[in-house]
Every structure is written in C-alpha cells, then in structure tokens.
N, C-alpha and C. Protein backbone atom coordinates (compact mmCIF):
# COMPACT_ATOMS: atom_id res chain seq x y z
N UNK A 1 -68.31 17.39 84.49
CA UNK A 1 -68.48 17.29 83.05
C UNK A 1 -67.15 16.92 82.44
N UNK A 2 -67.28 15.78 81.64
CA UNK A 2 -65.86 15.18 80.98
C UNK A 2 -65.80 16.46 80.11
N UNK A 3 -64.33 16.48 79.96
CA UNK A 3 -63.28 18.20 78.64
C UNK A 3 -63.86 16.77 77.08
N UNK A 4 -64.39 17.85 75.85
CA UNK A 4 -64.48 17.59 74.90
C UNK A 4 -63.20 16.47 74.52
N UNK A 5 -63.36 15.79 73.39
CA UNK A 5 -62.50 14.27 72.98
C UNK A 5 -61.92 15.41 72.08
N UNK A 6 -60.17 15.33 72.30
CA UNK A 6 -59.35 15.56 71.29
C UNK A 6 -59.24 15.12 69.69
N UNK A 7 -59.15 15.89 69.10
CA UNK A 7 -58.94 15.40 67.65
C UNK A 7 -57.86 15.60 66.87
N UNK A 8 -57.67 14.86 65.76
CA UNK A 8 -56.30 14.26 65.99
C UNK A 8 -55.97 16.00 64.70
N UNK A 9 -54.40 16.31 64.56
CA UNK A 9 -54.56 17.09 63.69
C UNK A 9 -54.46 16.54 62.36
N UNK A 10 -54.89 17.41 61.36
CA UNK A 10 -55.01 16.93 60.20
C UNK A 10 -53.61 16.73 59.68
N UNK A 11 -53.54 15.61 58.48
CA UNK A 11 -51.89 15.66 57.69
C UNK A 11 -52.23 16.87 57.04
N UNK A 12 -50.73 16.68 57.27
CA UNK A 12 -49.94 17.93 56.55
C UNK A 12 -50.56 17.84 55.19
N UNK A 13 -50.54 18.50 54.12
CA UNK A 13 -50.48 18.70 53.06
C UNK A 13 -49.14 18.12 51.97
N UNK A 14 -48.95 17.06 51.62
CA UNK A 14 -48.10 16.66 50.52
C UNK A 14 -46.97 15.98 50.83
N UNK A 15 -47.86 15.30 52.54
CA UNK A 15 -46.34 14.48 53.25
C UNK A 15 -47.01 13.07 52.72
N UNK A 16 -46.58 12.04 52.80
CA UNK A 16 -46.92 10.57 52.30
C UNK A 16 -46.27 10.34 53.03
N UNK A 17 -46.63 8.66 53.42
CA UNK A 17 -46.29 7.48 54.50
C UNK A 17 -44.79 6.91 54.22
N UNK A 18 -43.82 6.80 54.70
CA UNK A 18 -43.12 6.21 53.51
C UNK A 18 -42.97 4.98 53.45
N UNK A 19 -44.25 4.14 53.37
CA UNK A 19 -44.77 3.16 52.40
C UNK A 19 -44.68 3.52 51.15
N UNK A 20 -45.51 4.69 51.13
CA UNK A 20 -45.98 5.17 49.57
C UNK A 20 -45.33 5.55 48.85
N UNK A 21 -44.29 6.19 49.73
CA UNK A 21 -42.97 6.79 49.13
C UNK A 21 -42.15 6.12 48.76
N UNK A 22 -41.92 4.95 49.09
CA UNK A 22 -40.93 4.30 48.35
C UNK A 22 -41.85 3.19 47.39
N UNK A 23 -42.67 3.00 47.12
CA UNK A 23 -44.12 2.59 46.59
C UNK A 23 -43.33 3.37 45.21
N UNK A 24 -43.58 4.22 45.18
CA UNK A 24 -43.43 5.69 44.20
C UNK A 24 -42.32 5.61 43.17
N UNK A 25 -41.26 5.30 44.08
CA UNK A 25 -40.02 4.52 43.92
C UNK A 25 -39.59 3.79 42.94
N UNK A 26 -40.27 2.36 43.63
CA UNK A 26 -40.27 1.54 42.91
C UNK A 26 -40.89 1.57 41.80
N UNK A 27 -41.65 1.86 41.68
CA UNK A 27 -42.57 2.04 40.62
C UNK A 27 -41.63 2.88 39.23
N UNK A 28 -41.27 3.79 39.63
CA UNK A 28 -40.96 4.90 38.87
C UNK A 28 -39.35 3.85 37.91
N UNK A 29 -38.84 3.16 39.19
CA UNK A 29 -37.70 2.50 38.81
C UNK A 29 -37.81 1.12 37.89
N UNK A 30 -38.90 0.39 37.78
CA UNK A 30 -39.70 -0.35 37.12
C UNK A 30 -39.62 -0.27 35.63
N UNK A 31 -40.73 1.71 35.83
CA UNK A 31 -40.83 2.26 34.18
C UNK A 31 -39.52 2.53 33.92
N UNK A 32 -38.67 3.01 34.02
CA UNK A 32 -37.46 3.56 33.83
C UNK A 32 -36.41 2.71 33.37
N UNK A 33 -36.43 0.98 33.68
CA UNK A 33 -35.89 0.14 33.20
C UNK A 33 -36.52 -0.20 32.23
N UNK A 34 -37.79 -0.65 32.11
CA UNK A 34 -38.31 -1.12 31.23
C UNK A 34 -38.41 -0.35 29.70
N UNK A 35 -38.44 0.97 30.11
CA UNK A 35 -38.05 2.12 29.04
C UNK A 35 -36.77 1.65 28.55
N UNK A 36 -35.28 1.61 29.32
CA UNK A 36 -34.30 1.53 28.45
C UNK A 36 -34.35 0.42 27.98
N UNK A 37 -34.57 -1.03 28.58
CA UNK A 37 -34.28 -2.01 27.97
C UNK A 37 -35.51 -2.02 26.63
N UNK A 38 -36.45 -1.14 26.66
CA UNK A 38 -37.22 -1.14 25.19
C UNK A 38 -36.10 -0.24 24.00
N UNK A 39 -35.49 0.85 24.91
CA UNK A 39 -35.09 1.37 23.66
C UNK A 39 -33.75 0.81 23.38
N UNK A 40 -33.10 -0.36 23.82
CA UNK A 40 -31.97 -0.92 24.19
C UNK A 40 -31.89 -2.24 22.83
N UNK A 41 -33.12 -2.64 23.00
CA UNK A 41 -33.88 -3.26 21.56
C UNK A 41 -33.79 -2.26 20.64
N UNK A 42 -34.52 -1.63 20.91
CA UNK A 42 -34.85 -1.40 19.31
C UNK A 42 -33.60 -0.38 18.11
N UNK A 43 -32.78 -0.36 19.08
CA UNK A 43 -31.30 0.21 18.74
C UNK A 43 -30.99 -0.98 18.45
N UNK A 44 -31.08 -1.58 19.13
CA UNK A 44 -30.01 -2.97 18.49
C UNK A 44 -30.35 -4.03 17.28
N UNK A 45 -32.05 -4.02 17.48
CA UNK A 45 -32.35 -4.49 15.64
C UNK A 45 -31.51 -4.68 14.47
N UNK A 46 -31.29 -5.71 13.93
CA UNK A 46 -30.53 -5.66 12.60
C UNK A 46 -31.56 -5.17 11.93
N UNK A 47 -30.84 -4.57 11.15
CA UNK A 47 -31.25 -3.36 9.79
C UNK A 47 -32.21 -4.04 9.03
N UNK A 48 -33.36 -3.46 8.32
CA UNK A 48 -34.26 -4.00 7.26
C UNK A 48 -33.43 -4.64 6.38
N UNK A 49 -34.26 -5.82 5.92
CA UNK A 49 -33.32 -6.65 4.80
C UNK A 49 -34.04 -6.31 3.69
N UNK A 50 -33.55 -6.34 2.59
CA UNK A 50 -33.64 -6.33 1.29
C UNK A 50 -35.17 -5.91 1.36
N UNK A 51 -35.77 -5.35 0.52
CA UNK A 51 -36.70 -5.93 -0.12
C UNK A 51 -37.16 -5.06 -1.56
N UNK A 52 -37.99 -6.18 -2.39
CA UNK A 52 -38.44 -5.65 -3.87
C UNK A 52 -39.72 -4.92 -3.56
N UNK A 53 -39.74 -4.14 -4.33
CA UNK A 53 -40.99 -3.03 -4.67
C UNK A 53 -41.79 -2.95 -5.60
N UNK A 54 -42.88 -2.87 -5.87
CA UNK A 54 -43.85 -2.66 -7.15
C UNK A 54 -42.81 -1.21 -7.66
N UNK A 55 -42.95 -0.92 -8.87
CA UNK A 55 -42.97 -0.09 -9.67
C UNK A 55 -43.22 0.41 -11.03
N UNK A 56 -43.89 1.46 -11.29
CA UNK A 56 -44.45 2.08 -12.48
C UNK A 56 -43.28 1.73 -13.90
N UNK A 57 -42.18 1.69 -13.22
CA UNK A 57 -40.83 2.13 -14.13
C UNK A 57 -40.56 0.37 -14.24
N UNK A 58 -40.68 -0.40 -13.68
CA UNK A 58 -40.34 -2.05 -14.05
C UNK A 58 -40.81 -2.05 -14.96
N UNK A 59 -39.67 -2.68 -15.87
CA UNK A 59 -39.75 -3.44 -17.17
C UNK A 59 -39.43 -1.84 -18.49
N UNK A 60 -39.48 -0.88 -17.79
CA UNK A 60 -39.08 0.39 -18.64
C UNK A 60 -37.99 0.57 -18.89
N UNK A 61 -37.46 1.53 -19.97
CA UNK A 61 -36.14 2.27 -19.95
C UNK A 61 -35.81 3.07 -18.69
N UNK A 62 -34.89 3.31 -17.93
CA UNK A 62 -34.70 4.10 -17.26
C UNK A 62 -34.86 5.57 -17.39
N UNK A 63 -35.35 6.53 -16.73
CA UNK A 63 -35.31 7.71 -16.94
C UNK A 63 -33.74 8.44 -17.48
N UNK A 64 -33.40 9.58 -18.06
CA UNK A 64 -32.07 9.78 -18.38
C UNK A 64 -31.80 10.44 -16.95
N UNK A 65 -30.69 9.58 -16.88
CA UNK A 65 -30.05 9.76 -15.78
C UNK A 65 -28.66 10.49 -16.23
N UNK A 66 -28.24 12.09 -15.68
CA UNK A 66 -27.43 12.60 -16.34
C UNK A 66 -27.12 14.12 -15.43
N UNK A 67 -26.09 13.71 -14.65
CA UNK A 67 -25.82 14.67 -13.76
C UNK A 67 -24.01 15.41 -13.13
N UNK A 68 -24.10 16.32 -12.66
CA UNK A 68 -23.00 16.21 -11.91
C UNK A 68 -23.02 15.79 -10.85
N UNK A 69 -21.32 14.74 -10.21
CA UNK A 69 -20.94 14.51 -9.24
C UNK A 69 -20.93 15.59 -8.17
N UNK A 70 -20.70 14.81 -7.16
CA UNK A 70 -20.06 15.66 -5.94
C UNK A 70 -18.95 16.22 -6.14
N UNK A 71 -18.05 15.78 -7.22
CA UNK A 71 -16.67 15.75 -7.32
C UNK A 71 -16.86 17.00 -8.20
N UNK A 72 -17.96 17.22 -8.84
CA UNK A 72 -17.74 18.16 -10.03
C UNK A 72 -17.72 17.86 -11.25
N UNK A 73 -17.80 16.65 -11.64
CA UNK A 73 -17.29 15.92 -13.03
C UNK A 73 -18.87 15.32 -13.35
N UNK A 74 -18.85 15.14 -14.68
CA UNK A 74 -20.22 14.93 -15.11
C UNK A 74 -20.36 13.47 -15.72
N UNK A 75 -21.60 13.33 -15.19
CA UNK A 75 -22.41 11.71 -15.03
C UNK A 75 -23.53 11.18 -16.19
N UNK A 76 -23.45 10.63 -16.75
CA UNK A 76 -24.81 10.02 -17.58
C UNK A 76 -24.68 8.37 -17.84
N UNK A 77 -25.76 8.03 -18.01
CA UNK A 77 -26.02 6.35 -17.22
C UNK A 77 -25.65 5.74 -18.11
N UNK A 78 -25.60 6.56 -19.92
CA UNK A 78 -25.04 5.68 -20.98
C UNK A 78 -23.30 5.47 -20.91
N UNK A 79 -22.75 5.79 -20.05
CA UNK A 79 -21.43 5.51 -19.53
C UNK A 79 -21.46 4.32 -19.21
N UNK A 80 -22.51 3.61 -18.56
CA UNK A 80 -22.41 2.53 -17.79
C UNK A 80 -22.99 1.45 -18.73
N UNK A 81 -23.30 1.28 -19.91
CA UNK A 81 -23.78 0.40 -20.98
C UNK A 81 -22.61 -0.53 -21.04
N UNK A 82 -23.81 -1.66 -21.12
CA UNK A 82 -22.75 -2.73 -20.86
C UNK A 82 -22.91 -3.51 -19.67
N UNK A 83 -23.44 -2.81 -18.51
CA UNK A 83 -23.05 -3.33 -16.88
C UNK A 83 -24.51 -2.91 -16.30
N UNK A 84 -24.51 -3.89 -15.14
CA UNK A 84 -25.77 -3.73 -14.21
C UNK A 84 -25.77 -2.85 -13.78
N UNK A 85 -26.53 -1.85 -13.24
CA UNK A 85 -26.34 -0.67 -12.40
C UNK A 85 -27.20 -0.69 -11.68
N UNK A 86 -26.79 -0.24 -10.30
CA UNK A 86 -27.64 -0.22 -9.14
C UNK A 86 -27.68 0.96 -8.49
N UNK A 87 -28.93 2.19 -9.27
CA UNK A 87 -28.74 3.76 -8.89
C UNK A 87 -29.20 3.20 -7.14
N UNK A 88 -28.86 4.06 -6.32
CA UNK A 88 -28.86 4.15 -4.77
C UNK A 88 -29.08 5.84 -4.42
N UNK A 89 -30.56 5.94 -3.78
CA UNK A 89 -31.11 7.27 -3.47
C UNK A 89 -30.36 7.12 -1.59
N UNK A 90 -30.20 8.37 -1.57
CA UNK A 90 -28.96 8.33 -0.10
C UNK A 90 -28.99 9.33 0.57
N UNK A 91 -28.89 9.76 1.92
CA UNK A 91 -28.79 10.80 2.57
C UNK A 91 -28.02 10.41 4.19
N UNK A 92 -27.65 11.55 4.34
CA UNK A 92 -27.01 11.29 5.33
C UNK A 92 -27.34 11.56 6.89
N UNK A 93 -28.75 11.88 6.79
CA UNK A 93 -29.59 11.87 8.06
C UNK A 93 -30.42 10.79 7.87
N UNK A 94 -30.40 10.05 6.65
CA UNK A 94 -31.53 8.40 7.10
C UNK A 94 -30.31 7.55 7.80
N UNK A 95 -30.93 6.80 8.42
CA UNK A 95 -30.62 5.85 9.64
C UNK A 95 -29.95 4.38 8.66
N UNK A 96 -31.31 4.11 8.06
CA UNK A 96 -31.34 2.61 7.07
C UNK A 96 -30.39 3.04 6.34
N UNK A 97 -29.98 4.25 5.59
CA UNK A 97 -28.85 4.81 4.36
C UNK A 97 -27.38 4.46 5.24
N UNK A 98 -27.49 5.22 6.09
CA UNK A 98 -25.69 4.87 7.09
C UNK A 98 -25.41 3.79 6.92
N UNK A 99 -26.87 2.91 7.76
CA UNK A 99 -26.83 0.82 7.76
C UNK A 99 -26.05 0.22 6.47
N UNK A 100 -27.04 0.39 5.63
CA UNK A 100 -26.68 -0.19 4.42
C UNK A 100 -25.14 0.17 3.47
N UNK A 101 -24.77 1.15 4.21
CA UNK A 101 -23.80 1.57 3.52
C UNK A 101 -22.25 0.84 3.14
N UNK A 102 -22.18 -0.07 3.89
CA UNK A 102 -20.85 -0.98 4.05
C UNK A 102 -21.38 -2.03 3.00
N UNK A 103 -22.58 -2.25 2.95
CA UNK A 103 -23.54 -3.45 2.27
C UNK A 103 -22.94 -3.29 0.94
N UNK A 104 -23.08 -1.85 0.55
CA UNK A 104 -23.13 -1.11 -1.09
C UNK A 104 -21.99 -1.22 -0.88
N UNK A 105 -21.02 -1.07 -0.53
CA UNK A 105 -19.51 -1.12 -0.54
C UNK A 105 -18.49 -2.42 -0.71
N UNK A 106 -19.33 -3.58 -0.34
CA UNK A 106 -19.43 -4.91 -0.59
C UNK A 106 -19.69 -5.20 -1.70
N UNK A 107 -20.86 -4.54 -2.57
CA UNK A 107 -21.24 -5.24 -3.50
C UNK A 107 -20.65 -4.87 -4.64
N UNK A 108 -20.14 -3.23 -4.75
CA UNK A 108 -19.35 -2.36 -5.63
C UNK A 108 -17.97 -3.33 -5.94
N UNK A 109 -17.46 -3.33 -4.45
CA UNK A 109 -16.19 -3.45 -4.96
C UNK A 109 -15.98 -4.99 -5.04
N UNK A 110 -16.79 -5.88 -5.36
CA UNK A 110 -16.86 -7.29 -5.47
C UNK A 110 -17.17 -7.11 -7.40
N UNK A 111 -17.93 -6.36 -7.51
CA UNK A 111 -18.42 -5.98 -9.16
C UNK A 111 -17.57 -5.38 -9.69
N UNK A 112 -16.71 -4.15 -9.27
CA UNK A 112 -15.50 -3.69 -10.01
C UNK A 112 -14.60 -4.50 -10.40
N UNK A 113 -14.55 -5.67 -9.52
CA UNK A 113 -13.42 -6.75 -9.87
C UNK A 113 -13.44 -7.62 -11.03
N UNK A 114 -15.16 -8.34 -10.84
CA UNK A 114 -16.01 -8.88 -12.04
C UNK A 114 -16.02 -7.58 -13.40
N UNK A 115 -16.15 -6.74 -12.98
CA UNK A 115 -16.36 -5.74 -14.47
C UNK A 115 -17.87 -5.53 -14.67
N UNK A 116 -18.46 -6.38 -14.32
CA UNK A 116 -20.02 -6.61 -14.68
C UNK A 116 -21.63 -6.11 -13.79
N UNK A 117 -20.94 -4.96 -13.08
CA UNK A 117 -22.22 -4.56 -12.27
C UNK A 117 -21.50 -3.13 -11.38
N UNK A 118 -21.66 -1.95 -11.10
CA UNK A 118 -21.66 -1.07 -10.72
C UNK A 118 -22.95 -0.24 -9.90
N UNK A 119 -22.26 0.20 -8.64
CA UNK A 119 -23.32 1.38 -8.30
C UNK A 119 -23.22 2.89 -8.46
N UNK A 120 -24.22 3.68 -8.67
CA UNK A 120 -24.13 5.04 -9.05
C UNK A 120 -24.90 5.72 -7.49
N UNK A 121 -24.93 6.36 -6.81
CA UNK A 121 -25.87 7.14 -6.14
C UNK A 121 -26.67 8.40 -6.34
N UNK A 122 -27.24 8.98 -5.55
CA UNK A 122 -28.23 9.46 -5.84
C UNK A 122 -28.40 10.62 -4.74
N UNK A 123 -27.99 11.85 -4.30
CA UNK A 123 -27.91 12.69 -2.77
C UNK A 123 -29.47 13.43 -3.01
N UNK A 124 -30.29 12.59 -1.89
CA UNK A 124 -31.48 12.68 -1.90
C UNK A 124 -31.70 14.08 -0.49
N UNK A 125 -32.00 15.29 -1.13
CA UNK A 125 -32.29 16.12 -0.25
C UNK A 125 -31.53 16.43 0.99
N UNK A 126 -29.96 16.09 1.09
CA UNK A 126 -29.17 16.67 2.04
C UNK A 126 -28.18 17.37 1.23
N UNK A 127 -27.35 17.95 2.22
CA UNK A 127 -26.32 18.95 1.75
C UNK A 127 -25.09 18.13 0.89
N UNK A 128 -24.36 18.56 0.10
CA UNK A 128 -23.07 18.28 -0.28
C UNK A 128 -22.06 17.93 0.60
N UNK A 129 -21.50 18.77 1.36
CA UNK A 129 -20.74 18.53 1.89
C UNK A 129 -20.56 17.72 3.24
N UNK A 130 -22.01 17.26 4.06
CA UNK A 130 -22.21 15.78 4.72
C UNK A 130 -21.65 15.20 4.03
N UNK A 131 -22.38 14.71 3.07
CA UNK A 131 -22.42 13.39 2.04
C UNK A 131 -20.66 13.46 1.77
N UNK A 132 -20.04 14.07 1.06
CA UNK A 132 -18.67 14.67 1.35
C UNK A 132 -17.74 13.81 2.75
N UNK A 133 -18.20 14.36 3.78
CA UNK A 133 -17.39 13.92 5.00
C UNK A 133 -17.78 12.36 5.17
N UNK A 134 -19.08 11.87 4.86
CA UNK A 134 -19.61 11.08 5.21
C UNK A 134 -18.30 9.63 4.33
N UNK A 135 -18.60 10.14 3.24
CA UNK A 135 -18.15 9.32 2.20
C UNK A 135 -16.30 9.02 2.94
N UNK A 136 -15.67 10.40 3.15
CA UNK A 136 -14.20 10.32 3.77
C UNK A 136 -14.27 9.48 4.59
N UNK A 137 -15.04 9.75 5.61
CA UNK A 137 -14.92 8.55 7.35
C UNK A 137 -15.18 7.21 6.67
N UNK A 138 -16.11 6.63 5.53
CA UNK A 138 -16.81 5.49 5.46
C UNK A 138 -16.45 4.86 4.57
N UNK A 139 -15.75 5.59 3.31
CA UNK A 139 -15.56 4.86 2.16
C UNK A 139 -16.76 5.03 1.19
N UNK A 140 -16.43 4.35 0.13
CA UNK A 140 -17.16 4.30 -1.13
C UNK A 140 -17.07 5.15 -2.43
N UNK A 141 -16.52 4.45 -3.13
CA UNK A 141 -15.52 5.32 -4.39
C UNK A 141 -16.61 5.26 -5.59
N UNK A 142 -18.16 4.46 -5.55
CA UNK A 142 -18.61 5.42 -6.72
C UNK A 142 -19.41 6.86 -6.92
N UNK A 143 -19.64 7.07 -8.40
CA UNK A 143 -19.85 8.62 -8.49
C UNK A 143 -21.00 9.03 -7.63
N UNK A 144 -21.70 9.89 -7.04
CA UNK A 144 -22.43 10.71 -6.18
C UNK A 144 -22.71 11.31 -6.61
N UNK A 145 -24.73 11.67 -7.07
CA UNK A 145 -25.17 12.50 -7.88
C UNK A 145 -26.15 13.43 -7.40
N UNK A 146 -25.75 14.81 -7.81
CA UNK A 146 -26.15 16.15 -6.88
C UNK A 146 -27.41 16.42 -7.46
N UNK A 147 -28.60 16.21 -7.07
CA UNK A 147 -29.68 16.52 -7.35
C UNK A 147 -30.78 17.50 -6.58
N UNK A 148 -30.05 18.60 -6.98
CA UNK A 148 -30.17 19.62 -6.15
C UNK A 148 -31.57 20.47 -6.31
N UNK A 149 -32.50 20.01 -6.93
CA UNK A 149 -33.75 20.37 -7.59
C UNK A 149 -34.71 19.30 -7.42
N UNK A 150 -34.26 17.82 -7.16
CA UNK A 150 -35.00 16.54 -6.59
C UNK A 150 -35.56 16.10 -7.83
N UNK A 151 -35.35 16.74 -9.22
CA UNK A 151 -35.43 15.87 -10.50
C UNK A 151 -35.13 14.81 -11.23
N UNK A 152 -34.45 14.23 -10.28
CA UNK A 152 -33.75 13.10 -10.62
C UNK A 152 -34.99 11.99 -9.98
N UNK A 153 -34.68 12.01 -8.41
CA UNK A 153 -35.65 11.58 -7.56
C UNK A 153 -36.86 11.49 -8.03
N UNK A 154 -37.57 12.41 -8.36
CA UNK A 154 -39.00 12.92 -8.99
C UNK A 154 -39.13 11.91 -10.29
N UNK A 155 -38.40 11.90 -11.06
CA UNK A 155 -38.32 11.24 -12.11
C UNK A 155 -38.23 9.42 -12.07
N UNK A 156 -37.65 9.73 -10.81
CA UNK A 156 -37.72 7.89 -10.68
C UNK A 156 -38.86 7.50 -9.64
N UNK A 157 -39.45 8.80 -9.15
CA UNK A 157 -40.98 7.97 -8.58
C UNK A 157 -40.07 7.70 -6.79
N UNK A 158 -39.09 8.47 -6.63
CA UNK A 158 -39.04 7.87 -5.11
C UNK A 158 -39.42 8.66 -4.24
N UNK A 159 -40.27 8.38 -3.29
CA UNK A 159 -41.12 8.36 -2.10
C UNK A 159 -39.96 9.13 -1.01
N UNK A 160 -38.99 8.20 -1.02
CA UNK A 160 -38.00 8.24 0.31
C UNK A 160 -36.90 7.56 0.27
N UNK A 161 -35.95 7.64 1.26
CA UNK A 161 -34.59 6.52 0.96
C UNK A 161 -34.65 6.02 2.35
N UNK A 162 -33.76 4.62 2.28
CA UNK A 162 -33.07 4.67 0.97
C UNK A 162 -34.16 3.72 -0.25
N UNK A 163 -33.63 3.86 -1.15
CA UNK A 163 -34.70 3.23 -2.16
C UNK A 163 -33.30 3.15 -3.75
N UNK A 164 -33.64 2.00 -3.86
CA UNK A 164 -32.33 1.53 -5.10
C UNK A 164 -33.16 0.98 -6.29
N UNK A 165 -32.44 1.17 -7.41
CA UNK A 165 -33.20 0.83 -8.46
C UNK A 165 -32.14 -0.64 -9.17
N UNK A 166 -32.26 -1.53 -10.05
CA UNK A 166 -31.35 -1.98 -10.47
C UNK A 166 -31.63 -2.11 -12.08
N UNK A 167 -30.50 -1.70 -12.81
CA UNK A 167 -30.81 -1.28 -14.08
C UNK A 167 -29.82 -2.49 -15.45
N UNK A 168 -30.44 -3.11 -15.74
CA UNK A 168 -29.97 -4.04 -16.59
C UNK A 168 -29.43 -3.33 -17.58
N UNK A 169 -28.12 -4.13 -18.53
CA UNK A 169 -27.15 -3.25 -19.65
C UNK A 169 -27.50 -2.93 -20.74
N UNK A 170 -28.85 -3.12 -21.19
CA UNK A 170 -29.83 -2.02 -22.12
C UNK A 170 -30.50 -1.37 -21.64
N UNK A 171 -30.28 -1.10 -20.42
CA UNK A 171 -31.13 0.71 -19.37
C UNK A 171 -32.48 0.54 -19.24
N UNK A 172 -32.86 -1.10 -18.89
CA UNK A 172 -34.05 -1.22 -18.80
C UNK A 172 -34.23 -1.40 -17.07
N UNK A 173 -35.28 -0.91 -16.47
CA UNK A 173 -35.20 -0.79 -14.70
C UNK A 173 -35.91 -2.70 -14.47
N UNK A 174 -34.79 -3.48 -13.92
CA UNK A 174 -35.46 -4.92 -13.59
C UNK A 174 -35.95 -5.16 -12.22
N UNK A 175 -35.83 -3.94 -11.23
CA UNK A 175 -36.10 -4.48 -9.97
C UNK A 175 -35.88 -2.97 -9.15
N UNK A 176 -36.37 -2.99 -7.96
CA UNK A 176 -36.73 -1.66 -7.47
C UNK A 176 -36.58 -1.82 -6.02
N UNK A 177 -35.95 -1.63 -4.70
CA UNK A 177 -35.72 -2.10 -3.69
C UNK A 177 -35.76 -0.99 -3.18
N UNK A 178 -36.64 -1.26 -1.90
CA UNK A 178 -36.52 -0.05 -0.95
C UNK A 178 -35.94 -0.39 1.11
N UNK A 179 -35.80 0.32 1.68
CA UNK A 179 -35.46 0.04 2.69
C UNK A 179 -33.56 -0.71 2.52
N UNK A 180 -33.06 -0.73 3.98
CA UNK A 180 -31.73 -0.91 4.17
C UNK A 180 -31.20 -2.58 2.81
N UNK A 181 -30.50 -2.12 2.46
CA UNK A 181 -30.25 -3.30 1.72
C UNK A 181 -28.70 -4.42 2.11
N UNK A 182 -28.88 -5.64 1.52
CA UNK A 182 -27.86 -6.40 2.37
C UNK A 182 -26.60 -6.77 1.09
N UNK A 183 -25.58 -6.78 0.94
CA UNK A 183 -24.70 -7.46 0.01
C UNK A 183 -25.21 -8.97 -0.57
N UNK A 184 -25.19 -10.12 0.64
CA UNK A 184 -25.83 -11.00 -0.38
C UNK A 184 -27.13 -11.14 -1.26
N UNK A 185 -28.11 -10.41 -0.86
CA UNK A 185 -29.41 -10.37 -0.92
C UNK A 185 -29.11 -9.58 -2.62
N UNK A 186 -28.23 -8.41 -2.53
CA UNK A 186 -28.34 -7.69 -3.84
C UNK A 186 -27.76 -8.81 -4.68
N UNK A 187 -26.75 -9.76 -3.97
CA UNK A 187 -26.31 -10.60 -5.12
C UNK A 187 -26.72 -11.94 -5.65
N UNK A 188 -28.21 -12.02 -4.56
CA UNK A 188 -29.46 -12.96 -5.26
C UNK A 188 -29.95 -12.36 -5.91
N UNK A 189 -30.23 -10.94 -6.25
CA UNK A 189 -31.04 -10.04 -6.76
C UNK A 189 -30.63 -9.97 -8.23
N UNK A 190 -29.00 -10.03 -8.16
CA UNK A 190 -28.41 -9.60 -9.41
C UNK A 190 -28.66 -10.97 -10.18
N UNK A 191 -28.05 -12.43 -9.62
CA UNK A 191 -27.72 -13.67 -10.13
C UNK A 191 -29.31 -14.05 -10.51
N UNK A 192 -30.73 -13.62 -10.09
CA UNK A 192 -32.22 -13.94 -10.81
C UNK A 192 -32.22 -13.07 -11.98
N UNK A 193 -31.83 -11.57 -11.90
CA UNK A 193 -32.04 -10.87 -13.01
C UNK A 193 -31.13 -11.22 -14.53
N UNK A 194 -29.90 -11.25 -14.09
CA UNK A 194 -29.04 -12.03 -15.49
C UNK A 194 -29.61 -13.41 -15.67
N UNK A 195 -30.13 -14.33 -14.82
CA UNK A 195 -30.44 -15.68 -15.53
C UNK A 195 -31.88 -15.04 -16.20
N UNK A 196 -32.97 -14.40 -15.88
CA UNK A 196 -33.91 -14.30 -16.35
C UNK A 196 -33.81 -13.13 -17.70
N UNK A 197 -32.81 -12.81 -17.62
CA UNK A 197 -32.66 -11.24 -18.97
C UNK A 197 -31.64 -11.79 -20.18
C-alpha cells in the first residue's frame, strides 16, 4: 500500500512573496511623490489677484469709521477727507492677508508721495500684539484699527479677509475687493474710480 501524498504546509500568516512586497513599495512610493509634488503646487501658486465684489454699501456713504489704533491714538475716516482710502480688513493667521501685504505697502507708500490716496486697516478677529510683531518684521506705517467687538467689520458687511473697501474723498464706498490684492491692479482700480468720480 503506497504512504498517503504529503501536503504542502500552509503559509504562514502575514508573510508575502517579495514580489508583493516590493509591489507594496512601489506603490506606496508613487503615492508619496505624487502627494508632495501636489502639495509642492499648491504652495507655490501665486496669490489670488485682485478682485471686485458686489456690495450693499457701493455707491453709499461709508459707515463711521472711528476707532483706536494699535498704537493707542485715535482714528476717524473724516481725517482722511480729501484722499482715496483703501480700509483693509487683516489678520495675521489668513494666508492671502501675509500675501498681499508687501502689495499694500507698495501702494501706500507710492500714495503718500502723491498725497492723494491712503490705506487705513482693519484687525479682523486676531490679537493685538501678532498684528504688532507682524507689522515690526514686515513693515507698514499706516494706522491699524482695533476692533475688538467686530463692529467695525459687522458694519461694513465683511464675511472674511482679507476683504478691502475703497473709499472716494466724499466717504462715498466706490469699489469693494476681496481676496489677496496686487499693487498694480489697486492702481487700475484707483486710476477707473477718479476718471469715473
């Protein structure tokens, strides 16, 4: 009588071929590139450009705008009669606010020179003293307004920042921009509103 046919033993439990294993590998090394070079993009995006907004407040007086600085010293928008003003809602955990920030610093100190257009800001729901350090490392010498109750914000209808208003020299609101903004773009923005006002 032939001895019973051997059988083979079973695999192990949680060994793989290493075909599969380096199968696994590759694979894994695939997603893992393709991950950074996605987030490799989308870090590197240039910033939202300009853009205009519907608003309730176009073609209105501006709300009274009338606050203390960061500095401590006190703010109201009829100071600025006479000159374009471009209030700027800001914080120092938005992404687009950091971006844009050299932009506004361009356009300020190109207008201080002219005499004829100024920006005011606006500290939209962060602390003082960020905005504070922020301003030291980065620059930007106009006033900074502490709206520490979001009445200011509330009053001008903003959603989120950054979000800029631009206010013609009888305090009427001509244009409403939200997202990262660019220096030339504000200064197509400005050169349509004085030919058309």
């Amino acid at each position: 009588m032939a001895p019973p046919p051997q059988l083979a033993d079973p695999p192990e439990v949680g060994s793989q071929s290493p075909r599969r294993s380096r199968l696994a590998v590759v694979v894994a090394l695939v997603v893992a590139v393709s991950l950074f070079g996605l987030v490799a993009v989308l870090a590197t995006l240039e910033a939202p450009t300009t853009r205009a907004a519907d608003s309730p407040l176009l073609g209105r007086r501006a709300p009274e705008l009338a606050a203390e600085t960061m500095d401590g010293e006190t703010f109201t928008l009829a100071e600025t009669q006479g000159q374009w003003v471009l209030v700027n809602f800001f914080a120092t955990w938005c992404v687009p606010c950091r971006r844009e920030h050299p932009e506004l610093i361009e356009f300020h100190e190109r207008h201080q020179m002219l005499g004829d257009a100024t920006v005011v800001g606006v500290i939209y729901d962060d602390e003082v003293n960020a905005v504070r350090q922020f301003r030291d490392e980065e620059g930007g010498s106009w006033p900074m307004l502490v709206d520490g109750d979001g009445r200011i914000a509330l009053d001008f209808g903003v959603a989120g920042v950054p979000e800029s208003f631009l206010i013609a020299p009888d305090g009427v609101i001509v244009a409403k921009v939200v997202g990262g903004v660019r220096a030339h773009e504000l200064e197509r923005l400005l050169d349509q509103a004085q030919a058309s006002y």
